[in-house]
Protein backbone atom coordinates (compact mmCIF):
# COMPACT_ATOMS: atom_id res chain seq x y z
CA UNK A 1 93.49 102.90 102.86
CA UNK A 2 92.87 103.46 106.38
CA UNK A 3 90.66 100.59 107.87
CA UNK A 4 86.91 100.48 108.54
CA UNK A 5 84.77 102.39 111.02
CA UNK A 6 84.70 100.13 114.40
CA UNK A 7 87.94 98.85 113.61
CA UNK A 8 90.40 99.60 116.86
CA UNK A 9 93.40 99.91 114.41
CA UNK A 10 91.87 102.47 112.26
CA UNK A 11 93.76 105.30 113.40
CA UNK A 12 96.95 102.88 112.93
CA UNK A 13 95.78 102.52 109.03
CA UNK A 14 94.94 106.35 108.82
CA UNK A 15 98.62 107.07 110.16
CA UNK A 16 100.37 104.40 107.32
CA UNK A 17 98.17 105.80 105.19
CA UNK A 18 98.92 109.18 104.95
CA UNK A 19 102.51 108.34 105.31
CA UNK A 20 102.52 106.72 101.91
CA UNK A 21 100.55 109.11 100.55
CA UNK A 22 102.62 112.10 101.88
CA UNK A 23 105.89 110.01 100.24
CA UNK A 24 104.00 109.52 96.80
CA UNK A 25 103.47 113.02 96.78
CA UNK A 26 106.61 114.31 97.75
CA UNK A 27 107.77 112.09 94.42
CA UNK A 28 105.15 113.20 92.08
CA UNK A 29 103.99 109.23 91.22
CA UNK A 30 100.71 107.26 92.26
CA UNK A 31 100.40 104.21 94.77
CA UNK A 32 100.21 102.03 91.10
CA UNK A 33 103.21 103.65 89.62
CA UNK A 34 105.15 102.86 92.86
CA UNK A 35 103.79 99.39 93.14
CA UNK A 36 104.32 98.51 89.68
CA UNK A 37 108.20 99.97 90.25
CA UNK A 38 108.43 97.74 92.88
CA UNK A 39 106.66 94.49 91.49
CA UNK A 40 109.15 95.49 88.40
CA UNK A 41 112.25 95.46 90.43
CA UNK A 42 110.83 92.11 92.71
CA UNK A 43 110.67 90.43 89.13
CA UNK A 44 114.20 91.16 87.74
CA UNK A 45 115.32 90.02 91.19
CA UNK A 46 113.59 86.80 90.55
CA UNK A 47 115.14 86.35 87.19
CA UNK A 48 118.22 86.80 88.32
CA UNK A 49 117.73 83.57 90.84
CA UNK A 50 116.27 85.40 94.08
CA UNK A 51 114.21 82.71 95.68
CA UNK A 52 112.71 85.11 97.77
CA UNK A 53 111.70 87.51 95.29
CA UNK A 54 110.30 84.76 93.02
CA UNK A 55 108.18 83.49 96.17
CA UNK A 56 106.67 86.80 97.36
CA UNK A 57 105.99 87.52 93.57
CA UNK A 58 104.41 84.33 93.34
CA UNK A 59 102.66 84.23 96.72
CA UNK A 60 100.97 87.41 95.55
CA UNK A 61 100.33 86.79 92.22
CA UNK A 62 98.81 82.34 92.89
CA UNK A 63 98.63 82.75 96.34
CA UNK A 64 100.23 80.72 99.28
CA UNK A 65 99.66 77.13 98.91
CA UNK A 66 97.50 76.21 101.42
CA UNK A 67 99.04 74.13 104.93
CA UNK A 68 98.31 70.36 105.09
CA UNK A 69 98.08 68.90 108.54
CA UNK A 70 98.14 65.11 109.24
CA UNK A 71 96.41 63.59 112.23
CA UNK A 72 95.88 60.17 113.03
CA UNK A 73 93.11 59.03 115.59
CA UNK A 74 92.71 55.99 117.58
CA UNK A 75 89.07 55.76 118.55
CA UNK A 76 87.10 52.70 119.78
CA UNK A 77 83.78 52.63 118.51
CA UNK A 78 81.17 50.47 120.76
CA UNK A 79 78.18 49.33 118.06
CA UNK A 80 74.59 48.29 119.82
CA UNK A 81 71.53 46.86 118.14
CA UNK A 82 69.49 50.05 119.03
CA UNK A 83 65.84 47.53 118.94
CA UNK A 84 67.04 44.75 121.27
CA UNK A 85 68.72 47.32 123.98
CA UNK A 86 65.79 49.82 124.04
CA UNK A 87 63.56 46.23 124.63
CA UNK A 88 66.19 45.10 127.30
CA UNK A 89 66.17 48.55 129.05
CA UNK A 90 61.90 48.07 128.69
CA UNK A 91 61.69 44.47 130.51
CA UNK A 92 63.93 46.09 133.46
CA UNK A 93 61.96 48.87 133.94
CA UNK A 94 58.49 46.71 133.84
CA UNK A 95 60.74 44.54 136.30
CA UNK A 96 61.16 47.38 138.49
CA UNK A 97 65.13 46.47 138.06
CA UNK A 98 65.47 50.31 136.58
């Protein structure tokens, strides 16, 4: 499946691509007979105790959970009475202080 038009690693794709599909070929099967020999031989792996079978089987099949990140902040937030500023700043200015 060789990537989109505009995409700068589409000749990349087009090169995997008909790789695999030269090595199907050559072996008489489809791309979902050869994944399903694979996922088949991933999951006997995993019951058998293969952590890392069982992982990519399940990363695949629920998805990877997703990555938490903690962050704490110290911020100092100043609070103003928005009305009696806004006056303050008014008197200076008819003051000429501003």
């Amino acid at each position: 499946m060789p990537g989109v038009p505009g995409n700068s690693n589409r000749n990349k794709g087009k090169l995997w691509d008909d790789a695999v599909a030269s090595a199907l070929q050559k072996r008489g099967i489809t791309r979902l007979e050869a994944l399903a020999k694979i996922w088949e031989q991933m999951y006997q792996k995993a019951e058998k105790g293969d952590l890392a079978a069982a992982n990519m089987l399940l990363d695949r099949d629920l998805g990877k959970p997703r990555q938490t990140i903690e962050q704490s902040i110290d911020a100092r937030v100043e609070t103003f009475d928005l009305a009696v500023d806004t006056a303050e700043k008014l008197r200076a200015k008819i003051r000429g202080e501003l």
